[in-house]
ModelCIF file with pLDDT and N, C-alpha, C, O atoms, coordinates in Angstrom:
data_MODEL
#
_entry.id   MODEL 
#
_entity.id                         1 
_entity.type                       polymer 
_entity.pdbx_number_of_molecules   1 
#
_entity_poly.entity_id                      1 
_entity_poly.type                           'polypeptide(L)' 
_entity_poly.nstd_linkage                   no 
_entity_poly.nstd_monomer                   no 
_entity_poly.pdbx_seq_one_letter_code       
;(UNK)(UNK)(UNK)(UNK)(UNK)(UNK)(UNK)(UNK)(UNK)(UNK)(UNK)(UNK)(UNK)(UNK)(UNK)(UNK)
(UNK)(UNK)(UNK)(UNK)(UNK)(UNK)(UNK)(UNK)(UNK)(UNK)(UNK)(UNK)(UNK)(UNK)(UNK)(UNK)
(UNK)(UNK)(UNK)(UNK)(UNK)(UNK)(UNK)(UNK)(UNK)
;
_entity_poly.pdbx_seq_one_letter_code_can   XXXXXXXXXXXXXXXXXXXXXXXXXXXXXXXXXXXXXXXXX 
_entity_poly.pdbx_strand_id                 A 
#
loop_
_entity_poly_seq.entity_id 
_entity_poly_seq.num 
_entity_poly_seq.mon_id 
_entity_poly_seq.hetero 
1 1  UNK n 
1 2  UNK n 
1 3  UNK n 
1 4  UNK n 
1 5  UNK n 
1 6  UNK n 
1 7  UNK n 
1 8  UNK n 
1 9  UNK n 
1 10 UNK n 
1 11 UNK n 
1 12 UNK n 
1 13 UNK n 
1 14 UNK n 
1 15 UNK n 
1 16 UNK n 
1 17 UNK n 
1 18 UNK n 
1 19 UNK n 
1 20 UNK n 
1 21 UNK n 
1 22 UNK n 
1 23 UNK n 
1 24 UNK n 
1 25 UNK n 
1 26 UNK n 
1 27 UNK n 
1 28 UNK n 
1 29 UNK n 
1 30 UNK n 
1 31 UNK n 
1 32 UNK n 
1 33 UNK n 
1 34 UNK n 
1 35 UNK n 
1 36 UNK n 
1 37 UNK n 
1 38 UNK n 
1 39 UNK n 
1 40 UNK n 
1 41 UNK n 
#
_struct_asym.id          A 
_struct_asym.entity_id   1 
#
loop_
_ma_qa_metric.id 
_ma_qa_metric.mode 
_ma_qa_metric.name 
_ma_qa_metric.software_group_id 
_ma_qa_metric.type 
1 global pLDDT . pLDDT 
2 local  pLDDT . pLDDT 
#
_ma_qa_metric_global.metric_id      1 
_ma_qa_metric_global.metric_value   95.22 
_ma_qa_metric_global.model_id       1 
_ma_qa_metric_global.ordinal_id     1 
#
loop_
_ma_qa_metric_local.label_asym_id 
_ma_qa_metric_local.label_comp_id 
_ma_qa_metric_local.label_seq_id 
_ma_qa_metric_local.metric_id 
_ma_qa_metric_local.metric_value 
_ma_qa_metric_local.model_id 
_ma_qa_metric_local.ordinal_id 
A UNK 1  2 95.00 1 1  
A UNK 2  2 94.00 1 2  
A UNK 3  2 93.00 1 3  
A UNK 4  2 90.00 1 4  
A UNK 5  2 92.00 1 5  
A UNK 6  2 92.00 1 6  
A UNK 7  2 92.00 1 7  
A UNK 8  2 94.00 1 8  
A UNK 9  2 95.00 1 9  
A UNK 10 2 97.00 1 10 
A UNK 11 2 98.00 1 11 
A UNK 12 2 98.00 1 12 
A UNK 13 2 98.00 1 13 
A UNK 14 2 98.00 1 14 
A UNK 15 2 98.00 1 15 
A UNK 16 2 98.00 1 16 
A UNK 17 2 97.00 1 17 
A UNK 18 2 97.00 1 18 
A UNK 19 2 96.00 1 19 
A UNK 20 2 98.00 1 20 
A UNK 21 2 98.00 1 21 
A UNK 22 2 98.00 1 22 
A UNK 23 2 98.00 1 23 
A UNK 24 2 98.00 1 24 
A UNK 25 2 98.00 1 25 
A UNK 26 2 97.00 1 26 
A UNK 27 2 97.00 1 27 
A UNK 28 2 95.00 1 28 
A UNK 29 2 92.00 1 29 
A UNK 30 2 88.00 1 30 
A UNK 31 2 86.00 1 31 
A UNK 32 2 88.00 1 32 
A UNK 33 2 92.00 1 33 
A UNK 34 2 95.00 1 34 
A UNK 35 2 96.00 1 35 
A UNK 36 2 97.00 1 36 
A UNK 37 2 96.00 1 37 
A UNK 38 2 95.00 1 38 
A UNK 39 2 96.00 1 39 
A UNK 40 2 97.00 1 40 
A UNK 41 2 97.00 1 41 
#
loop_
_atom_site.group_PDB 
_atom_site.id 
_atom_site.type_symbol 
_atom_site.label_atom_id 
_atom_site.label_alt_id 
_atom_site.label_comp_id 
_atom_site.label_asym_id 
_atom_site.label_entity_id 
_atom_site.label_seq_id 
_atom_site.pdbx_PDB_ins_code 
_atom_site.Cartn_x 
_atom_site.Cartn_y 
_atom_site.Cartn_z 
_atom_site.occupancy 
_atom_site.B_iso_or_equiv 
_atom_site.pdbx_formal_charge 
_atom_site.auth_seq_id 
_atom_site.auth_comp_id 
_atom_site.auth_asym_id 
_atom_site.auth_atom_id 
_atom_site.pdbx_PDB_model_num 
ATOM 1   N N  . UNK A 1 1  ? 175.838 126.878 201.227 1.00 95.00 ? 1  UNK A N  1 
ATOM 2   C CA . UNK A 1 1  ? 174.815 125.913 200.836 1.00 95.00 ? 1  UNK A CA 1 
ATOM 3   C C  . UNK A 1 1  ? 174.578 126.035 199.333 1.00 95.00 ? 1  UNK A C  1 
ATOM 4   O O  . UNK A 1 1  ? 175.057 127.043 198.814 1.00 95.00 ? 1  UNK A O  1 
ATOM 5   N N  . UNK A 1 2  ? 173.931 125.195 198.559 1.00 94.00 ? 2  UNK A N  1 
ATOM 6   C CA . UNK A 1 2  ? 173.753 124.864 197.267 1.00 94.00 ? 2  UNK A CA 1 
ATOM 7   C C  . UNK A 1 2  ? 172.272 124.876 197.206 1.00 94.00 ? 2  UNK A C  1 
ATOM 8   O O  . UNK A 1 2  ? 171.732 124.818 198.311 1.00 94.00 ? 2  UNK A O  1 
ATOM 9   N N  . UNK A 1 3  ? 171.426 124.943 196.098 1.00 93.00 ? 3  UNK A N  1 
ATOM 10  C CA . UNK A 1 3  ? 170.459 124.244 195.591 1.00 93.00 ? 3  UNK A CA 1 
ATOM 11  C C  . UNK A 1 3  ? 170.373 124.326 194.176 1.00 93.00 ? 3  UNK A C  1 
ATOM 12  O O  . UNK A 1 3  ? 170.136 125.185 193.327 1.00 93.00 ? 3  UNK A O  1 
ATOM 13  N N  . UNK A 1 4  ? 170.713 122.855 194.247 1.00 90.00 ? 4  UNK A N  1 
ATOM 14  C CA . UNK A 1 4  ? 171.157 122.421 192.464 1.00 90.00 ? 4  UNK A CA 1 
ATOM 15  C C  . UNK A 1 4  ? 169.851 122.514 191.762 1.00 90.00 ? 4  UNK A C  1 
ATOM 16  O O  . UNK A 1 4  ? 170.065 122.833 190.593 1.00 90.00 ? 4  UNK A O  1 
ATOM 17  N N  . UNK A 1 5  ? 168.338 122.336 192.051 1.00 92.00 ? 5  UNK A N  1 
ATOM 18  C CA . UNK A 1 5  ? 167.404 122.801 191.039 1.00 92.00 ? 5  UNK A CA 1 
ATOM 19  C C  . UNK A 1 5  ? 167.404 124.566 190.328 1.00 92.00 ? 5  UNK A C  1 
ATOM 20  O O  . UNK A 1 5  ? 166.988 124.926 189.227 1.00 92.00 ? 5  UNK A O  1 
ATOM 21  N N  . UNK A 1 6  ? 168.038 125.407 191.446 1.00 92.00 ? 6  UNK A N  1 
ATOM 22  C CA . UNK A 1 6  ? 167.810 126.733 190.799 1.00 92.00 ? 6  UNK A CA 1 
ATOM 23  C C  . UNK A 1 6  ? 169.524 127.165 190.325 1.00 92.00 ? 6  UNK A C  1 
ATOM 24  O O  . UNK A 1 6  ? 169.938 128.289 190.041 1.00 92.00 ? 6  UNK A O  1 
ATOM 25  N N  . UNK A 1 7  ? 170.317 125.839 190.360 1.00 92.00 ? 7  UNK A N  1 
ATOM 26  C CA . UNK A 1 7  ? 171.984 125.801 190.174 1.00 92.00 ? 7  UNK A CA 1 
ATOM 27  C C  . UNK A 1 7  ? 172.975 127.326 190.646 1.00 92.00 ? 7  UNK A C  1 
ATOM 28  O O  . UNK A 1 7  ? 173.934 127.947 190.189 1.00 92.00 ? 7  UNK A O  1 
ATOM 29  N N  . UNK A 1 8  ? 172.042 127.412 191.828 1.00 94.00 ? 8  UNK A N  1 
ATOM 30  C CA . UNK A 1 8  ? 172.590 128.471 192.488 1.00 94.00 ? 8  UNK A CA 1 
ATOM 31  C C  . UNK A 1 8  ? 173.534 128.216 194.146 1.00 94.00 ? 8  UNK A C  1 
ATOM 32  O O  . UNK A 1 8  ? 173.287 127.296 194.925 1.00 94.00 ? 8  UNK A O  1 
ATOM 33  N N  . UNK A 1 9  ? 174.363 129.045 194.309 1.00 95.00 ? 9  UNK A N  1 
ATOM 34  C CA . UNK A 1 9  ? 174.788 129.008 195.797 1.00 95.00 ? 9  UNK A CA 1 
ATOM 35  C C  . UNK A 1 9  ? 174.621 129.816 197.126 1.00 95.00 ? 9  UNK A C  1 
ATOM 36  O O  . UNK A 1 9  ? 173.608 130.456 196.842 1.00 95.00 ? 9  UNK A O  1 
ATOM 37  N N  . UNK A 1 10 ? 174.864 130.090 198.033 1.00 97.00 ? 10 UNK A N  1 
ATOM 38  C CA . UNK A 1 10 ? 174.528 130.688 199.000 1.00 97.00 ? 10 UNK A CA 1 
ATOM 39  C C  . UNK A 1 10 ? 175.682 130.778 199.758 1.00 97.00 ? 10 UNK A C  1 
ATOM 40  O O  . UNK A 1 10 ? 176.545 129.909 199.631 1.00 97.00 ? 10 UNK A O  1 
ATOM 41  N N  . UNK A 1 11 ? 175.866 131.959 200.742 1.00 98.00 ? 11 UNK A N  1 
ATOM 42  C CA . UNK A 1 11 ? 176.979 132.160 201.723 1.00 98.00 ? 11 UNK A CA 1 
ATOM 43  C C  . UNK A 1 11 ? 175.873 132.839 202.940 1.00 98.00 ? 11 UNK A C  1 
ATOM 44  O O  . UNK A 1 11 ? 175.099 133.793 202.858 1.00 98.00 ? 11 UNK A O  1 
ATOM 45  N N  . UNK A 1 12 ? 176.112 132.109 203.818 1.00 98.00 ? 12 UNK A N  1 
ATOM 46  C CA . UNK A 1 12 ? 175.395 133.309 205.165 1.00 98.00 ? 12 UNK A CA 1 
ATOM 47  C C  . UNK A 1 12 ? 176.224 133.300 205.895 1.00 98.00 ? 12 UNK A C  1 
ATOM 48  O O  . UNK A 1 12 ? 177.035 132.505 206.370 1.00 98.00 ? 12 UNK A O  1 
ATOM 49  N N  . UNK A 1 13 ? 175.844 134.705 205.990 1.00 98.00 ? 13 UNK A N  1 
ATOM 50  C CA . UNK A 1 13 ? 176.912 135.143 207.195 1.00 98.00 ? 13 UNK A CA 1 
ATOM 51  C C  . UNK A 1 13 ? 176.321 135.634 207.995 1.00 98.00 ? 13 UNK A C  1 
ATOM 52  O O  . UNK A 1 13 ? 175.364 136.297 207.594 1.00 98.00 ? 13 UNK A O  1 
ATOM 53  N N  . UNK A 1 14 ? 176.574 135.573 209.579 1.00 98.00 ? 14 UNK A N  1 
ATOM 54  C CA . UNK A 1 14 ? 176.177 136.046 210.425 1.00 98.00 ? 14 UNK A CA 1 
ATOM 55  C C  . UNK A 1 14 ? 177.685 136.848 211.686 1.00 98.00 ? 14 UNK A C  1 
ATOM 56  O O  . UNK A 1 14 ? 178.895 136.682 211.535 1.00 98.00 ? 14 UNK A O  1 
ATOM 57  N N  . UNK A 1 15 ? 177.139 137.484 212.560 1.00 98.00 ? 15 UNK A N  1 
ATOM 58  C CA . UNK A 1 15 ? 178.246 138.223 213.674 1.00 98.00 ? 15 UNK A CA 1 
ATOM 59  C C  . UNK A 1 15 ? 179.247 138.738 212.816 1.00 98.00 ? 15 UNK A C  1 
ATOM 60  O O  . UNK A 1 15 ? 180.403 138.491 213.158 1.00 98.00 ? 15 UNK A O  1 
ATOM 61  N N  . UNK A 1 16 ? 179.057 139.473 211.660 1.00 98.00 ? 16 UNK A N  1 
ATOM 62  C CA . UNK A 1 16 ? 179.572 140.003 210.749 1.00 98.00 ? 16 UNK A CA 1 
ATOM 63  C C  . UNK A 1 16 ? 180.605 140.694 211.712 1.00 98.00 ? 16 UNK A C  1 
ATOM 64  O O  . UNK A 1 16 ? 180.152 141.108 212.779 1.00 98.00 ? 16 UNK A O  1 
ATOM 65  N N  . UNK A 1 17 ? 182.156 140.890 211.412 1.00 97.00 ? 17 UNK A N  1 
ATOM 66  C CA . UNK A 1 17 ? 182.794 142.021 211.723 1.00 97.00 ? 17 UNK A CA 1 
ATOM 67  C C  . UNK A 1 17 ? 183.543 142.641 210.733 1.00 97.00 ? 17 UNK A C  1 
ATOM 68  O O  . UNK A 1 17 ? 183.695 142.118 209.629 1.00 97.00 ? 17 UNK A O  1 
ATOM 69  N N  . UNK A 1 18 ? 184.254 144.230 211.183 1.00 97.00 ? 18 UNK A N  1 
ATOM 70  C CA . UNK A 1 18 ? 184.609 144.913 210.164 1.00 97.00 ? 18 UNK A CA 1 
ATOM 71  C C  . UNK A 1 18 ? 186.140 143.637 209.372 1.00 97.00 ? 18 UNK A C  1 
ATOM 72  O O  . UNK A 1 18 ? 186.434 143.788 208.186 1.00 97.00 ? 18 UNK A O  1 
ATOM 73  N N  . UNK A 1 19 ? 186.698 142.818 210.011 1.00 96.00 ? 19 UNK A N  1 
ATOM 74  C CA . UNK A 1 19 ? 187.709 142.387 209.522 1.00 96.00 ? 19 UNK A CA 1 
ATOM 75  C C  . UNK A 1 19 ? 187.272 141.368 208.086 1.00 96.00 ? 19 UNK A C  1 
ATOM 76  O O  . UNK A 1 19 ? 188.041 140.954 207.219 1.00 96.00 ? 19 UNK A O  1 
ATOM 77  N N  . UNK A 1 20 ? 185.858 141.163 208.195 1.00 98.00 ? 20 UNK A N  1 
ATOM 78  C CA . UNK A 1 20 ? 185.123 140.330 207.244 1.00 98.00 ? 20 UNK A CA 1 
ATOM 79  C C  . UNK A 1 20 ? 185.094 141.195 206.180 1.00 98.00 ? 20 UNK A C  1 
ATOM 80  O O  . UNK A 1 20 ? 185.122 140.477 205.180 1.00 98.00 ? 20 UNK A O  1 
ATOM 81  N N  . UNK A 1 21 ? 185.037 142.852 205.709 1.00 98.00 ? 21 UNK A N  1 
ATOM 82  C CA . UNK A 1 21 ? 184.669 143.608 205.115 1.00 98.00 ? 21 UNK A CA 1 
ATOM 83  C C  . UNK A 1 21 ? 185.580 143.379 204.201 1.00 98.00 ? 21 UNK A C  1 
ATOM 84  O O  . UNK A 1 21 ? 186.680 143.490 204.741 1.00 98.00 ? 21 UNK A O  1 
ATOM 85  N N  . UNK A 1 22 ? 185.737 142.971 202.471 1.00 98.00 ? 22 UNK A N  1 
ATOM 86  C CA . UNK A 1 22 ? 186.118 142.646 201.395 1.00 98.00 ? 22 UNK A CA 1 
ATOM 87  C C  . UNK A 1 22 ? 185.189 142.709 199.870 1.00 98.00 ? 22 UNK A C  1 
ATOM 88  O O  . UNK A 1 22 ? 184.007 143.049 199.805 1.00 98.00 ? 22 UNK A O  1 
ATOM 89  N N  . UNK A 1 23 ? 185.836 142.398 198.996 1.00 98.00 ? 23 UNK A N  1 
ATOM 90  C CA . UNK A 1 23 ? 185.188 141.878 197.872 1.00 98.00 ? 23 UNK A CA 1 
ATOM 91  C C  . UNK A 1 23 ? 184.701 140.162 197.964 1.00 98.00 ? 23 UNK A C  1 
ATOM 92  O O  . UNK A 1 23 ? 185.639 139.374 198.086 1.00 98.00 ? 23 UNK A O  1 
ATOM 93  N N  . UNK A 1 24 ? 183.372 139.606 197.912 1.00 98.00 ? 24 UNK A N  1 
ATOM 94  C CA . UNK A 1 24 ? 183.224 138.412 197.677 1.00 98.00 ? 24 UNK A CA 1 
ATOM 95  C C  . UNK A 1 24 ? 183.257 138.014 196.501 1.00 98.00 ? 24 UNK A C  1 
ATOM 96  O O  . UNK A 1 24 ? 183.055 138.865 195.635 1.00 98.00 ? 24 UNK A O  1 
ATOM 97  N N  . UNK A 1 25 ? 183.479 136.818 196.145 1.00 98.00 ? 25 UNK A N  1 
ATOM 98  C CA . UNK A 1 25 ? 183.661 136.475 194.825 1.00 98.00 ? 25 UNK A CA 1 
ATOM 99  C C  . UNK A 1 25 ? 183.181 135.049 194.510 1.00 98.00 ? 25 UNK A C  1 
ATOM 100 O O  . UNK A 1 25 ? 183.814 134.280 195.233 1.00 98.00 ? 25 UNK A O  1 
ATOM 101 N N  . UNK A 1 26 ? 182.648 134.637 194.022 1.00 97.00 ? 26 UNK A N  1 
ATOM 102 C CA . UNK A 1 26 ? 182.156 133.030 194.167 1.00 97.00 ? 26 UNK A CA 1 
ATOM 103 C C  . UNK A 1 26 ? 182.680 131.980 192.886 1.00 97.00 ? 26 UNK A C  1 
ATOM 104 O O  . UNK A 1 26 ? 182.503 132.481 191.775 1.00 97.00 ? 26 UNK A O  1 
ATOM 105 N N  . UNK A 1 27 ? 183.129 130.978 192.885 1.00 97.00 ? 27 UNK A N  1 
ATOM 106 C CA . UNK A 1 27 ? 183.724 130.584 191.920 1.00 97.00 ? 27 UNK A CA 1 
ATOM 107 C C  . UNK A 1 27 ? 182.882 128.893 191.939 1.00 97.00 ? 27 UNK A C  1 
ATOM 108 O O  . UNK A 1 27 ? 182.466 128.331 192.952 1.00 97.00 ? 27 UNK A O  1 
ATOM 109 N N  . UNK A 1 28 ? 182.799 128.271 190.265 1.00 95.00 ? 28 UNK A N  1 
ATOM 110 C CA . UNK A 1 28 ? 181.697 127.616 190.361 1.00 95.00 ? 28 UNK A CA 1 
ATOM 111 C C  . UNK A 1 28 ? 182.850 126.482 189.285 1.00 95.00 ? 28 UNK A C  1 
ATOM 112 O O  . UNK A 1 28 ? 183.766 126.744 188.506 1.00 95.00 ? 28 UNK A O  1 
ATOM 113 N N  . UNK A 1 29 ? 182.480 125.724 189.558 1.00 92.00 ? 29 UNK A N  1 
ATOM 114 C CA . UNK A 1 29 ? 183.148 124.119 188.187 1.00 92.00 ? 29 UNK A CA 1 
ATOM 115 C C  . UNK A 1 29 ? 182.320 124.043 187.624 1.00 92.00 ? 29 UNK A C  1 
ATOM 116 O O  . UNK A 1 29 ? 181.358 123.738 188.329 1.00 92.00 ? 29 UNK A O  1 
ATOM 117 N N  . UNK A 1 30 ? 182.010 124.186 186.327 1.00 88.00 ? 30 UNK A N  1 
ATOM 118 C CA . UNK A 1 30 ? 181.001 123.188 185.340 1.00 88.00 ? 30 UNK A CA 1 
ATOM 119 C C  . UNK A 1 30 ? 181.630 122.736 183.926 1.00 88.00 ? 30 UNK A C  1 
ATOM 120 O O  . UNK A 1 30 ? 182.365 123.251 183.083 1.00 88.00 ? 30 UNK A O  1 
ATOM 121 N N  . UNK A 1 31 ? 180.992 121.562 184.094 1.00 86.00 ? 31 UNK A N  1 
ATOM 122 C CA . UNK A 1 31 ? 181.319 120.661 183.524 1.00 86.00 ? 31 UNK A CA 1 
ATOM 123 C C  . UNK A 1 31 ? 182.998 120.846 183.264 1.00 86.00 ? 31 UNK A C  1 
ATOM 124 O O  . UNK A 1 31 ? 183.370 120.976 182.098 1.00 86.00 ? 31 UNK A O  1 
ATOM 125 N N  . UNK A 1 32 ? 183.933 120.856 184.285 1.00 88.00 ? 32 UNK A N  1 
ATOM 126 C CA . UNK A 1 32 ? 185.537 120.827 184.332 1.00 88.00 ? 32 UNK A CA 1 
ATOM 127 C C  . UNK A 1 32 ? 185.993 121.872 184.010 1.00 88.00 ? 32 UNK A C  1 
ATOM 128 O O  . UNK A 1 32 ? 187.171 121.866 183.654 1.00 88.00 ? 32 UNK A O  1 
ATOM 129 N N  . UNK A 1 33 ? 185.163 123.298 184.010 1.00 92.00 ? 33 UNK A N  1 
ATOM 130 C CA . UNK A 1 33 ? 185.855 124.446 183.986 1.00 92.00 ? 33 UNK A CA 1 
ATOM 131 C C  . UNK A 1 33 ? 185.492 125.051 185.044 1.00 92.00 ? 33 UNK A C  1 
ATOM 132 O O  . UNK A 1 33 ? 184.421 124.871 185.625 1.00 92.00 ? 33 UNK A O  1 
ATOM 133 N N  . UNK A 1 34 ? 186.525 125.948 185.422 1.00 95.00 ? 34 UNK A N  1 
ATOM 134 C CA . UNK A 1 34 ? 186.082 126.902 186.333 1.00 95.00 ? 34 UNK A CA 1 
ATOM 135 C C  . UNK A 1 34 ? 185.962 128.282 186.479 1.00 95.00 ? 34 UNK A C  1 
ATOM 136 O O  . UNK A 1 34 ? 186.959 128.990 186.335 1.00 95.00 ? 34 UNK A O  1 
ATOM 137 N N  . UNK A 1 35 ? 184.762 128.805 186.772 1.00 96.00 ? 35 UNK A N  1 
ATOM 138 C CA . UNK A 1 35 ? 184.240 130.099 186.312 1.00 96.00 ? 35 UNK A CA 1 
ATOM 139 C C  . UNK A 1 35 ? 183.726 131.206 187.819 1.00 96.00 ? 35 UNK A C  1 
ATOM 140 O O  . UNK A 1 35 ? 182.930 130.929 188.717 1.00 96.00 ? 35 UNK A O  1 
ATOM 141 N N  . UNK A 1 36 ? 184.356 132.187 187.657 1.00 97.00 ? 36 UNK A N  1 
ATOM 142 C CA . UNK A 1 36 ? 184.224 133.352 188.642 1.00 97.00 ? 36 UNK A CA 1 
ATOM 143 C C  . UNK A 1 36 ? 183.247 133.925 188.704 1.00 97.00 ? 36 UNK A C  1 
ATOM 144 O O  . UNK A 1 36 ? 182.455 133.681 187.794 1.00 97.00 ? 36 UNK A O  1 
ATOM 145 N N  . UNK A 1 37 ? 182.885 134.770 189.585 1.00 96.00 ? 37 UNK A N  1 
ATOM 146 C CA . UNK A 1 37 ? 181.752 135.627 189.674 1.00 96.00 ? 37 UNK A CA 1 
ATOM 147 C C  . UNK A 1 37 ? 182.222 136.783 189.688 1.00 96.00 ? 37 UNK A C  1 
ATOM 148 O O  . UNK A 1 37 ? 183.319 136.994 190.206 1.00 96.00 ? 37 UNK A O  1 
ATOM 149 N N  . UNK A 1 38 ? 181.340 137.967 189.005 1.00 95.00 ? 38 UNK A N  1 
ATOM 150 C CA . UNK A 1 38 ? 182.302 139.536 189.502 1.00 95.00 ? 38 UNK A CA 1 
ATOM 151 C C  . UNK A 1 38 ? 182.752 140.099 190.376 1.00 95.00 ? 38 UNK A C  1 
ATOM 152 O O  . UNK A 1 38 ? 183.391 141.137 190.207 1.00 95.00 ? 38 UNK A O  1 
ATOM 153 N N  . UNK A 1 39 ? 182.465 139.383 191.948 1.00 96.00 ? 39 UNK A N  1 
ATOM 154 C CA . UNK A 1 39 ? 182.473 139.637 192.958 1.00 96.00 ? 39 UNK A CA 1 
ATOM 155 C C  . UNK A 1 39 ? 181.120 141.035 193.737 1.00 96.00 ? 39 UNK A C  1 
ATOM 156 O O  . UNK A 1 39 ? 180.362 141.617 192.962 1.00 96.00 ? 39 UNK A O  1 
ATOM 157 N N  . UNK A 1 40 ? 181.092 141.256 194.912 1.00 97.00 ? 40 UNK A N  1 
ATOM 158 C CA . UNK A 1 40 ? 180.163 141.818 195.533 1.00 97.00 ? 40 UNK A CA 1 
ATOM 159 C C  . UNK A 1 40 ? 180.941 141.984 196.774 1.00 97.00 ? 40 UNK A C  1 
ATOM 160 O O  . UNK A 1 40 ? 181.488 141.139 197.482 1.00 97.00 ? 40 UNK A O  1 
ATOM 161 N N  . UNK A 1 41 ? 180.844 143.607 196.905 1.00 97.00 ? 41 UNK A N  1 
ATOM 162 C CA . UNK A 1 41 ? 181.338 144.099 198.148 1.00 97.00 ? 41 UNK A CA 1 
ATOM 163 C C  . UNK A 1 41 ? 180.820 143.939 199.303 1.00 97.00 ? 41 UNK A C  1 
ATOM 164 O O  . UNK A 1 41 ? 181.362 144.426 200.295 1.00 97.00 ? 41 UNK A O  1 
#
């Protein structure tokens, strides 16, 4: 999910299992570039 007033994103996760267990990483377009996040274990 999004909410473009605080130009932030969201991931929920739920029934988590260990095969889900990774680095997340979120990647965003603005204005025609595209920019990574540091990720979160």
């Amino acid at each position: 999910s999004r909410d473009d007033a605080k130009n932030t994103g969201y991931l929920q996760m739920t029934s988590l299992q260990p095969e889900d267990t990774a680095v997340y990483y979120c990647s965003a377009n603005v204005a025609w570039i595209t920019y990574w996040g540091q990720g979160t274990q």
